[in-house]
N, C-alpha and C. Protein backbone atom coordinates (compact mmCIF):
# COMPACT_ATOMS: atom_id res chain seq x y z
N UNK A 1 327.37 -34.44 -181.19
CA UNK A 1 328.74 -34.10 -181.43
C UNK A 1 329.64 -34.84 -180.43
N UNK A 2 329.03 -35.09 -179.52
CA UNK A 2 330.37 -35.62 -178.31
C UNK A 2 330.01 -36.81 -178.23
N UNK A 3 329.03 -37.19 -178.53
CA UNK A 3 328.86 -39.44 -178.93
C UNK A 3 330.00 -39.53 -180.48
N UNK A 4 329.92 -38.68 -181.41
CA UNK A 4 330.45 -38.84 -182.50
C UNK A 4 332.19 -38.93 -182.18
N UNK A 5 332.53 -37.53 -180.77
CA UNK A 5 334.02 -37.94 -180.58
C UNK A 5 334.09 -39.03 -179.62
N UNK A 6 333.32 -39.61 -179.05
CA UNK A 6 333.45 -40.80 -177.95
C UNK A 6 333.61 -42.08 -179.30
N UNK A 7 332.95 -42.53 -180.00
CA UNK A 7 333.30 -42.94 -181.24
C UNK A 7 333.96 -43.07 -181.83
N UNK A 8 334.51 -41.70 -182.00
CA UNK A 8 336.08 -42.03 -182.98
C UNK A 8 337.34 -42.14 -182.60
N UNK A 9 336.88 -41.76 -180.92
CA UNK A 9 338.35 -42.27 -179.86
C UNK A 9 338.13 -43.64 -179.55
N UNK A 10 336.95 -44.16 -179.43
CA UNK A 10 336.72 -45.92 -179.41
C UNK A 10 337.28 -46.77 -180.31
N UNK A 11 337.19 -45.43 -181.76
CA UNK A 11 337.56 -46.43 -183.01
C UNK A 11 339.16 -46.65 -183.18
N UNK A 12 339.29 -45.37 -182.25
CA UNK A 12 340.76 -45.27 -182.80
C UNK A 12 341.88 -46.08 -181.59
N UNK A 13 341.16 -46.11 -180.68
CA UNK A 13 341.77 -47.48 -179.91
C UNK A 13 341.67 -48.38 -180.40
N UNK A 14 340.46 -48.98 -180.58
CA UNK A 14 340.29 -50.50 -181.05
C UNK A 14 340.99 -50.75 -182.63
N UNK A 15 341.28 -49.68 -183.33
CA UNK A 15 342.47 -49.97 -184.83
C UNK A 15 343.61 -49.53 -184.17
N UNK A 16 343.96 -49.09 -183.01
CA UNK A 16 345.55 -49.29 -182.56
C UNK A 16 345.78 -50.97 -181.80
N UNK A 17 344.89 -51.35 -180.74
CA UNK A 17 344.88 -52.88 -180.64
C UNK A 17 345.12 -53.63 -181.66
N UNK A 18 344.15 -54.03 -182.63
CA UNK A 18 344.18 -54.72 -183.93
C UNK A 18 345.81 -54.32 -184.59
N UNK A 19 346.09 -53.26 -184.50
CA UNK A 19 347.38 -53.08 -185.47
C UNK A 19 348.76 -53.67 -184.43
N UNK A 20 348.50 -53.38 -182.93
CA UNK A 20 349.23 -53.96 -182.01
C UNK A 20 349.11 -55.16 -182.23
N UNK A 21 348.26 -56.00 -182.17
CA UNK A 21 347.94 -57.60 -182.49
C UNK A 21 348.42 -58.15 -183.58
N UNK A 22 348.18 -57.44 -184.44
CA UNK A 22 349.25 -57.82 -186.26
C UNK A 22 350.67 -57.85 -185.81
N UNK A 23 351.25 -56.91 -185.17
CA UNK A 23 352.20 -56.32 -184.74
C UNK A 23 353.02 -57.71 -183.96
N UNK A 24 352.15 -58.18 -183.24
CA UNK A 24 352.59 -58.78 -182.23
C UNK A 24 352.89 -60.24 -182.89
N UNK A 25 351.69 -60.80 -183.53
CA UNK A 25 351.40 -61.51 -184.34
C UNK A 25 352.77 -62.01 -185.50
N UNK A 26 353.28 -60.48 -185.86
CA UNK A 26 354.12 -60.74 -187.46
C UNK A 26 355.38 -60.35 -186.67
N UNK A 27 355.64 -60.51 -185.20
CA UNK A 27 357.02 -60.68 -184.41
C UNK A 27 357.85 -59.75 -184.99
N UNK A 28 357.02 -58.67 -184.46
CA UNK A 28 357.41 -57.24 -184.79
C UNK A 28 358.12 -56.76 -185.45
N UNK A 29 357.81 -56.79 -186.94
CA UNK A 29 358.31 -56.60 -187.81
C UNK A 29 357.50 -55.19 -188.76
N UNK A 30 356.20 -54.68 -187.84
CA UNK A 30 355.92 -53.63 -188.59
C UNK A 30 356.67 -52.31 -188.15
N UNK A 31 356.75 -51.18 -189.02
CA UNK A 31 357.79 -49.85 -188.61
C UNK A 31 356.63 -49.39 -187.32
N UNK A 32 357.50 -49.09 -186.89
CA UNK A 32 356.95 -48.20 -185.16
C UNK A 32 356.07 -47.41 -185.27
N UNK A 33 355.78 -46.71 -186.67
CA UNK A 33 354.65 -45.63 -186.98
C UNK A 33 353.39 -46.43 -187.23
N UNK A 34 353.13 -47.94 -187.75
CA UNK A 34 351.80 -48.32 -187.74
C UNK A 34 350.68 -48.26 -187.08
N UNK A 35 350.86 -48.30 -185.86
CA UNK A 35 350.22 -48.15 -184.74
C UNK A 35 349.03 -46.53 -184.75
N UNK A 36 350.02 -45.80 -184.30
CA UNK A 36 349.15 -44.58 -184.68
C UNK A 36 348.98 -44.40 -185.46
N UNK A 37 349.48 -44.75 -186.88
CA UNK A 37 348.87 -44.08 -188.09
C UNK A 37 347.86 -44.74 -188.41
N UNK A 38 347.25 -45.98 -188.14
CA UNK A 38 346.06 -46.93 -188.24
C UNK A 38 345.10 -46.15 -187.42
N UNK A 39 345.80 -45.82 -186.35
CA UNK A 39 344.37 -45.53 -185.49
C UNK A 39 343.27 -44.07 -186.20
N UNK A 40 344.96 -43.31 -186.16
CA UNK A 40 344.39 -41.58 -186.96
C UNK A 40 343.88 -42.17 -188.46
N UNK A 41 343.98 -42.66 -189.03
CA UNK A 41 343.29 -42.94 -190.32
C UNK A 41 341.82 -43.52 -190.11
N UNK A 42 341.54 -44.40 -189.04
CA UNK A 42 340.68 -44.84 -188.88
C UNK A 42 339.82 -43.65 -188.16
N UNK A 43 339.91 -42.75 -186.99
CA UNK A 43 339.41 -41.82 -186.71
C UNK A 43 339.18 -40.73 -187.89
N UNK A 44 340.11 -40.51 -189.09
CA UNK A 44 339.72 -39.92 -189.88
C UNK A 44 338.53 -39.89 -190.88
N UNK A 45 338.56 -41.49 -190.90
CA UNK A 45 337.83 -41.99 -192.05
C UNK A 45 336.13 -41.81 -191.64
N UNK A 46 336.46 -42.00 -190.02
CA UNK A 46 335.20 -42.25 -189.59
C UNK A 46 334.61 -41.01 -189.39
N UNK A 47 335.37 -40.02 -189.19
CA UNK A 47 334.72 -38.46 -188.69
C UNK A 47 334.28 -38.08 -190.34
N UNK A 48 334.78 -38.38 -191.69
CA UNK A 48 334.87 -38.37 -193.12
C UNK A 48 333.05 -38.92 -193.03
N UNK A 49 333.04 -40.37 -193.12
CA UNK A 49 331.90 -40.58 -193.30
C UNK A 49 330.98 -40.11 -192.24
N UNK A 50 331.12 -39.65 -191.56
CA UNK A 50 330.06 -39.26 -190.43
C UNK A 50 329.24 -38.11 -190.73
N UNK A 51 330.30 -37.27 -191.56
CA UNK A 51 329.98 -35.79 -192.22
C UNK A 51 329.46 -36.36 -193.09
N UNK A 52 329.63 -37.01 -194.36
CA UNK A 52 329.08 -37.17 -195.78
C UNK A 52 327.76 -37.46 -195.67
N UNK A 53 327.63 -38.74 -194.26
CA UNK A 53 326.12 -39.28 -194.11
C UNK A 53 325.19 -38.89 -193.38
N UNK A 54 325.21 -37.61 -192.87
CA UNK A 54 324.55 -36.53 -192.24
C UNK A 54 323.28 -36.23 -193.07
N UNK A 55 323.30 -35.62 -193.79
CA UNK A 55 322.38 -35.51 -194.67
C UNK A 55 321.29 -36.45 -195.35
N UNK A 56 321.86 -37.72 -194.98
CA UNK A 56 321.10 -38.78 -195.81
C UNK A 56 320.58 -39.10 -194.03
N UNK A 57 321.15 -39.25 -192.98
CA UNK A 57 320.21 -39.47 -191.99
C UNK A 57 319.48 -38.82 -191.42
N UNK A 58 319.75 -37.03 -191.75
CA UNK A 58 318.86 -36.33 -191.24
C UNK A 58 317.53 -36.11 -191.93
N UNK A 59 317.60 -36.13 -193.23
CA UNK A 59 316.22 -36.39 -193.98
C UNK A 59 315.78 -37.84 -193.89
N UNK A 60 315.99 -38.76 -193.63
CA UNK A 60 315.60 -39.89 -193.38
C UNK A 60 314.87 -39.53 -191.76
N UNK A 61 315.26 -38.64 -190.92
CA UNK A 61 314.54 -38.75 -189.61
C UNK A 61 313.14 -37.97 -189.80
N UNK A 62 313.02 -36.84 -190.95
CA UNK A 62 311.96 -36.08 -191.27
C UNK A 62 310.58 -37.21 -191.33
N UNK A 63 309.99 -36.32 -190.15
CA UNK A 63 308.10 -36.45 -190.44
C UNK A 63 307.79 -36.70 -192.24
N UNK A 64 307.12 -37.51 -191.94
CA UNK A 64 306.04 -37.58 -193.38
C UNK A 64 304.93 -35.84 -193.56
N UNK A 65 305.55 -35.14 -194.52
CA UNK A 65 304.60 -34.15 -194.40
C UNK A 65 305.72 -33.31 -194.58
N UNK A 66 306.80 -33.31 -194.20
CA UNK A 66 308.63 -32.55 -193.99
C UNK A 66 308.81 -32.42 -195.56
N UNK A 67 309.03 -31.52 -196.23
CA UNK A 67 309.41 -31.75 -197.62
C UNK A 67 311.01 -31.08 -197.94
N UNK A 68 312.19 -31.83 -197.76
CA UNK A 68 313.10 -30.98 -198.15
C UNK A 68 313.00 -30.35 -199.79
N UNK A 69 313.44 -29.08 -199.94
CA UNK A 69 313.05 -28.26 -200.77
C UNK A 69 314.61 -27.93 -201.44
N UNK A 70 315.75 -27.99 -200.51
CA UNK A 70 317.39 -28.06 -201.20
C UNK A 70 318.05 -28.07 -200.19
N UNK A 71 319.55 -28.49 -200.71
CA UNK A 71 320.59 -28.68 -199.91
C UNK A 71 322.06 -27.70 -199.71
N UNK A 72 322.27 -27.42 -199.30
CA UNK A 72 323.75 -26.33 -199.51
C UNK A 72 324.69 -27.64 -199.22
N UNK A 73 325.55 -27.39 -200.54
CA UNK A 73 326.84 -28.21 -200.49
C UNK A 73 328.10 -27.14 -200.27
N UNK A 74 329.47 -27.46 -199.35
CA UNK A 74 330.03 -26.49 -198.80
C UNK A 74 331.74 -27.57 -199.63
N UNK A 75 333.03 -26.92 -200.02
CA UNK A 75 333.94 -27.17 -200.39
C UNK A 75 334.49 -26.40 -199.37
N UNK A 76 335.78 -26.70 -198.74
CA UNK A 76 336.81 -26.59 -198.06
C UNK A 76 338.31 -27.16 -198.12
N UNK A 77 338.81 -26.00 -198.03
CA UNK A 77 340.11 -26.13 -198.03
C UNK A 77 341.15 -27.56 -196.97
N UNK A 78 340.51 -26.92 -195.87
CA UNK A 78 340.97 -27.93 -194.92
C UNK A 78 340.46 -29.36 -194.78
N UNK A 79 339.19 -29.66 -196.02
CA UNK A 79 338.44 -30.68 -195.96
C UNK A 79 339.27 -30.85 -197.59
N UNK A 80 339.96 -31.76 -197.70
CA UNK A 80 340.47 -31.83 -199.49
C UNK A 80 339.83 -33.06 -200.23
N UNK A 81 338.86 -33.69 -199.36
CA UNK A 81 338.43 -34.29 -199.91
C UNK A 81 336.57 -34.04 -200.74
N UNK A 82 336.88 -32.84 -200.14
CA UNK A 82 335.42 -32.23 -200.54
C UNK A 82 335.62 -31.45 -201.75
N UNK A 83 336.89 -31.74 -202.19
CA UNK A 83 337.01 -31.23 -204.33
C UNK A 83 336.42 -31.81 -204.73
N UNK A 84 336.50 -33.61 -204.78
CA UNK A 84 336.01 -34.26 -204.90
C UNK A 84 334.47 -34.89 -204.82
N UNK A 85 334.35 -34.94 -203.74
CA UNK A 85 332.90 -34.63 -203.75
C UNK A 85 332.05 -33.73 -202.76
N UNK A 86 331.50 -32.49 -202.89
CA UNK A 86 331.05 -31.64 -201.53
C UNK A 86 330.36 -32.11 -200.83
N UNK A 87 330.21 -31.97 -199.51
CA UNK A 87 329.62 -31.95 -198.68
C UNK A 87 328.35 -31.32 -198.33
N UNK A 88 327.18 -32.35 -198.11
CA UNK A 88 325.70 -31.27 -197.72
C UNK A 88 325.55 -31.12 -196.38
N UNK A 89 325.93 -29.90 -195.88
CA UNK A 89 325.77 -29.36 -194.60
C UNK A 89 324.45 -28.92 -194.20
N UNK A 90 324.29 -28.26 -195.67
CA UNK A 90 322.79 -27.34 -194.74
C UNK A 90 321.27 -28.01 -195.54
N UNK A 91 320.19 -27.96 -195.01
CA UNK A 91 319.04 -28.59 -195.46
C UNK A 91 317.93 -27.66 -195.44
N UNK A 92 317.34 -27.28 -196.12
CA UNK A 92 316.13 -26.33 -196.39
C UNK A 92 314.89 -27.02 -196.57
N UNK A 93 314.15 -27.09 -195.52
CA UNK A 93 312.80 -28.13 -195.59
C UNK A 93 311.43 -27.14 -195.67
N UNK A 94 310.36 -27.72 -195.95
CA UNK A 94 309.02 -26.85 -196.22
C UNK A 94 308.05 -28.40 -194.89
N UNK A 95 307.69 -27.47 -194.24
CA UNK A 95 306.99 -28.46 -193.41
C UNK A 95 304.96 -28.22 -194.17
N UNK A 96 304.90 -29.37 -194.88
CA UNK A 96 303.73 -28.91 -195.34
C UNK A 96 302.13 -29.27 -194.52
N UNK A 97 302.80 -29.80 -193.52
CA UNK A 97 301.65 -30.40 -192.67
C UNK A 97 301.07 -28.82 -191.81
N UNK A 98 302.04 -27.98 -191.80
CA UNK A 98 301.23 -26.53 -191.65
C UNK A 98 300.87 -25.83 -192.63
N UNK A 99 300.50 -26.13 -193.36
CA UNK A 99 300.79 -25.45 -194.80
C UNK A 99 298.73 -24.97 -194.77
N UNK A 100 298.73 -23.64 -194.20
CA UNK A 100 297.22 -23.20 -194.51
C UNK A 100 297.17 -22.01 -195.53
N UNK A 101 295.80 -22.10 -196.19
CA UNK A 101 295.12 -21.11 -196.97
C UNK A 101 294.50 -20.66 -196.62
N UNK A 102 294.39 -19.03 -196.83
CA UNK A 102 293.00 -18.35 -196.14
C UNK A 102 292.33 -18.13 -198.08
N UNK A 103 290.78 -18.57 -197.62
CA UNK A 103 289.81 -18.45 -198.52
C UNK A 103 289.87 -17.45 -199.52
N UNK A 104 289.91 -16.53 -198.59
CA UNK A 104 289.78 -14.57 -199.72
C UNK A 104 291.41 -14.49 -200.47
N UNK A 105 292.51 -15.63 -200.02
CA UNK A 105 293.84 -15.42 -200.88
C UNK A 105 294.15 -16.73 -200.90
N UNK A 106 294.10 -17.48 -201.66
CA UNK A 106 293.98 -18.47 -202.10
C UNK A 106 295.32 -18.68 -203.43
N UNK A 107 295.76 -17.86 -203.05
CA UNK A 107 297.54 -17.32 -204.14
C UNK A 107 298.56 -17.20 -202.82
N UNK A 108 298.37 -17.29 -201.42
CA UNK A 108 298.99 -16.91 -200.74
C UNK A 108 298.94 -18.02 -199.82
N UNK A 109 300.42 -18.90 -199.15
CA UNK A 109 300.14 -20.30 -198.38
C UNK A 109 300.88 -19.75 -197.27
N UNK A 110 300.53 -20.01 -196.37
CA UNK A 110 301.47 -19.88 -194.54
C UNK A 110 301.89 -21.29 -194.44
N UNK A 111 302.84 -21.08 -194.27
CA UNK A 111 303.77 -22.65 -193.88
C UNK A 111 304.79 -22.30 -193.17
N UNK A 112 305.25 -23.35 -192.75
CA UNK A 112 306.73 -22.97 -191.72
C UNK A 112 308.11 -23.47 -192.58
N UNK A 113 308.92 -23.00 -192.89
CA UNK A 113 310.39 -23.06 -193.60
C UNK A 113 311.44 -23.41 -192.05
N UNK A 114 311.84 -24.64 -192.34
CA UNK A 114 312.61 -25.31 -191.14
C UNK A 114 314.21 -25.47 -191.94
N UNK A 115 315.16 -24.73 -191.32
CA UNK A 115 316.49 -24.87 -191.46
C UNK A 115 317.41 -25.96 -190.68
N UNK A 116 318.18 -26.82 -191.35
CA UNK A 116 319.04 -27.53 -190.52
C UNK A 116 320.08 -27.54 -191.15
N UNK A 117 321.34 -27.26 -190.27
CA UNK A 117 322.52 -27.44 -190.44
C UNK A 117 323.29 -27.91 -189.48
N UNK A 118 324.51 -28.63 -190.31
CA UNK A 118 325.26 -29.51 -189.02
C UNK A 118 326.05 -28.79 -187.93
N UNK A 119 325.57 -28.98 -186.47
CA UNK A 119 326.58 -28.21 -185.90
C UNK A 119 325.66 -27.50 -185.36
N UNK A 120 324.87 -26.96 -185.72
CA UNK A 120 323.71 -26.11 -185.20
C UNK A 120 321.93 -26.05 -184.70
N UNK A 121 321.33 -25.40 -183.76
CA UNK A 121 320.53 -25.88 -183.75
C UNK A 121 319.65 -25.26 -184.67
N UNK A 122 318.29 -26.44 -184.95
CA UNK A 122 317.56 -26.15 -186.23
C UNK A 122 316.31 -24.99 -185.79
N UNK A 123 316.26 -24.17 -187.18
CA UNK A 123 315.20 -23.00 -186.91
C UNK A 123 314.07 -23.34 -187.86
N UNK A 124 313.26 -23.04 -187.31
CA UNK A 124 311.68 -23.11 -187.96
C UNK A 124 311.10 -21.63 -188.00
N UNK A 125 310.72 -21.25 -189.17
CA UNK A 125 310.57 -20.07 -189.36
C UNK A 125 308.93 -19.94 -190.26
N UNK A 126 307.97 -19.37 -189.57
CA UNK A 126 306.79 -19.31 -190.23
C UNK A 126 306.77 -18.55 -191.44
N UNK A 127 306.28 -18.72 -192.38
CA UNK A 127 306.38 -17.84 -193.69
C UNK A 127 305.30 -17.82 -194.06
N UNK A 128 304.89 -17.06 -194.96
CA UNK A 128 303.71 -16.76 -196.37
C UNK A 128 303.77 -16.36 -197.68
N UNK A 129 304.00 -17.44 -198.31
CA UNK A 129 304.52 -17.66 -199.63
C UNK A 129 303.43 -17.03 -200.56
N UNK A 130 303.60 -16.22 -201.53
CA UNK A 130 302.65 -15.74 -202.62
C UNK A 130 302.90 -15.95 -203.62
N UNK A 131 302.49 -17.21 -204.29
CA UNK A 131 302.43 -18.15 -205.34
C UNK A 131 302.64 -17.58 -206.52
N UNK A 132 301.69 -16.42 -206.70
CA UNK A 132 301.33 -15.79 -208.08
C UNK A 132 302.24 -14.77 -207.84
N UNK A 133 303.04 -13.96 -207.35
CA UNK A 133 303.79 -13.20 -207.18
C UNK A 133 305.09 -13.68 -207.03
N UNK A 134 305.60 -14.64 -206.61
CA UNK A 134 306.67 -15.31 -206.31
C UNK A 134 307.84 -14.38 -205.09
N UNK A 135 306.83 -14.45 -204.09
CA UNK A 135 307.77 -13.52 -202.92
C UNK A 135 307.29 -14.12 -201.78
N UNK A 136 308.11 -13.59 -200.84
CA UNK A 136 307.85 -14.33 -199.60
C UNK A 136 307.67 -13.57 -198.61
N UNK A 137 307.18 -13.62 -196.89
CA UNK A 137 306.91 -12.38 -196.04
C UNK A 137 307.15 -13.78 -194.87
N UNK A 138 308.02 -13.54 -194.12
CA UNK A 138 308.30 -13.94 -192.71
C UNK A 138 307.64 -13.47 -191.60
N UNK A 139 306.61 -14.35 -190.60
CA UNK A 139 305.45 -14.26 -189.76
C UNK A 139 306.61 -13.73 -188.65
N UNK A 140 306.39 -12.22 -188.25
CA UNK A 140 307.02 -12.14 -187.05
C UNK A 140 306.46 -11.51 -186.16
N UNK A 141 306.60 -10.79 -184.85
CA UNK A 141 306.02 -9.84 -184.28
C UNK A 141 305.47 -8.53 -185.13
N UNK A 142 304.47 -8.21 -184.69
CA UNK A 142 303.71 -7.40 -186.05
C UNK A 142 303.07 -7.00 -187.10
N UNK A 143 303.01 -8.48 -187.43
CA UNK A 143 302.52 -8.63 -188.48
C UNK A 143 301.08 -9.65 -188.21
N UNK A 144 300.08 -9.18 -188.53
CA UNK A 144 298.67 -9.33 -188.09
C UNK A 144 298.02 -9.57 -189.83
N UNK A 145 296.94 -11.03 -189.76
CA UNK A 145 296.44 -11.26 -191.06
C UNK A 145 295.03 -10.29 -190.25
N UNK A 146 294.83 -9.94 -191.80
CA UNK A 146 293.36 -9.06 -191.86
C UNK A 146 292.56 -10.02 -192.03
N UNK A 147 291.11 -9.52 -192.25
CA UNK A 147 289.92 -10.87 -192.00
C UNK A 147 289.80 -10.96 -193.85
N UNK A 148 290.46 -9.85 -194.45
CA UNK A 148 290.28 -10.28 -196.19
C UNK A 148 291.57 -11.36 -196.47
N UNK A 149 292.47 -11.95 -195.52
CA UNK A 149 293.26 -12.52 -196.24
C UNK A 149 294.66 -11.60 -196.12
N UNK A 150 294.82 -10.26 -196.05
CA UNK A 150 296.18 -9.61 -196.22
C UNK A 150 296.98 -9.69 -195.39
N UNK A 151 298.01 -9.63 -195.37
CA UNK A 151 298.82 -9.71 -194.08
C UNK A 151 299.54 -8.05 -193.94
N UNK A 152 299.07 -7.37 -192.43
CA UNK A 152 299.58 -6.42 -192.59
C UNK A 152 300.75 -6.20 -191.91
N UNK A 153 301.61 -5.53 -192.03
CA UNK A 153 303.14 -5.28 -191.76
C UNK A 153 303.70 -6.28 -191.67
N UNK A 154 303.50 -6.58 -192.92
CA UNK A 154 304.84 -7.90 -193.26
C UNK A 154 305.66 -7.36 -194.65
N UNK A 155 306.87 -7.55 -194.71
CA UNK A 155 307.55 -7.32 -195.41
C UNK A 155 307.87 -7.96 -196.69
N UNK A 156 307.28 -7.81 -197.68
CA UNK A 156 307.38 -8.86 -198.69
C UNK A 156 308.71 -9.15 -199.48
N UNK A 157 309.45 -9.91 -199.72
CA UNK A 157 310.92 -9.89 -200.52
C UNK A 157 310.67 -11.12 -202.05
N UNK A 158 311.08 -10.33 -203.08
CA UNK A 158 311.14 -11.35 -204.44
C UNK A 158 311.65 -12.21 -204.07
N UNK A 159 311.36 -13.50 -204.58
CA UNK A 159 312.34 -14.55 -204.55
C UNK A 159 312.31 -15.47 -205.85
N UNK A 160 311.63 -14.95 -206.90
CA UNK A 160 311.73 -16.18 -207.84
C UNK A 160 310.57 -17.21 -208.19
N UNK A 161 310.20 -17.32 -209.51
CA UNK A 161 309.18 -18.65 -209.37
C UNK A 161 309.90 -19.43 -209.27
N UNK A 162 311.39 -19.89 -209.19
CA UNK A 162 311.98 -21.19 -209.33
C UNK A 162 312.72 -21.26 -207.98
N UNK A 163 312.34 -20.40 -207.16
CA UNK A 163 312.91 -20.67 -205.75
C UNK A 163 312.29 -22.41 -204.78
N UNK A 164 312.89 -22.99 -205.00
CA UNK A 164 312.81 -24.28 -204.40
C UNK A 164 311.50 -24.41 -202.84
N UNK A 165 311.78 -23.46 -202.17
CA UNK A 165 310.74 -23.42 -201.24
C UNK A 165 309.51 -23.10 -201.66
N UNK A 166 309.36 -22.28 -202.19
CA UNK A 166 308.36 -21.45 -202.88
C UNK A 166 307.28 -22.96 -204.01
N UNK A 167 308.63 -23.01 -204.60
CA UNK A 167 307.74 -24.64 -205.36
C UNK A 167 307.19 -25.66 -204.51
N UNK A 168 307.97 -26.33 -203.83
CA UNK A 168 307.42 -26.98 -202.61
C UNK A 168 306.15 -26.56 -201.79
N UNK A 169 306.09 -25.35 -201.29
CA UNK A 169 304.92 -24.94 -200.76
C UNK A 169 303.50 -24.87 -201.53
N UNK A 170 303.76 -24.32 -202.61
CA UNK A 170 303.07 -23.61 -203.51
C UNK A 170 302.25 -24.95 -204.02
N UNK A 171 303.21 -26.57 -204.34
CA UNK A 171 302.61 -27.40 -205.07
C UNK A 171 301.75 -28.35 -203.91
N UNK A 172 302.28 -27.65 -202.46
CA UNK A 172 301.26 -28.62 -201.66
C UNK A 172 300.07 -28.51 -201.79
């Protein structure tokens, strides 16, 4: 976050120079507002794409084995250019390189569900997905696998056969 504003105050000097230099150049004949309004457009544009391409560089940094599973796109008011097209802030990944089976449940996968969103730091959250049931149970304090495979005091919640994580895991 603070290389991104060191950046767009770099940018936004170096398009007030350049517009000073035109300026100087066309024997000052541009209106007195060019100056800053080059620079803030250029800081705009750049903080604009910085957000849009978030998403395409943060799954591009994912391990081989990382499976993003969906994206949350967010519209804002104060962002008006996100009518147009939204913005993917948040990223829902299935890390399948943990992705184990116990023998006696073989309908049931432990994997870790890794959250990223911009702005925040990312959570990795162990889970146990039950394929044939389509629900999920979050590995937390307490919850102890039995030697048949069950997991006891875990809380199971529906989620859908078409829940995106759930597919991802399920098809590793």
């Amino acid at each position: 976050m603070l290389l991104e504003f060191i950046a767009a105050i770099a940018l936004g000097l170096g398009t007030a120079g350049v517009a000073m230099a035109l300026n100087l150049a066309l024997r000052r004949r541009l209106p007195a507002w060019t100056v800053p309004a080059a620079a803030g457009l250029a800081m705009i544009g750049f903080m604009v794409h910085m957000e849009y391409a978030w998403a395409e560089r943060t799954t591009g940094q994912l391990p081989d084995g990382v499976v993003v599973a969906s994206t949350g796109q967010t519209v804002s008011w104060y962002r008006p250019w996100t009518w147009i097209k939204p913005l993917e802030l948040r990223i829902l990944a299935v890390d399948t390189r943990r992705s184990r089976r116990h023998p006696d449940a073989p309908g049931q996968v432990m994997t870790t569900v890794i959250l990223l969103e911009r702005w925040m730091p990312t959570r990795e959250i162990p889970v146990v997905f039950d394929c044939l049931g389509a629900r999920r149970a979050d590995l937390h304090a307490g919850v102890e696998l039995a030697a048949d495979g069950r997991l006891e005091g875990a809380t199971w919640r529906q989620i859908g056969a078409e829940d995106p994580a759930l597919r991802v895991a399920c098809g590793a």
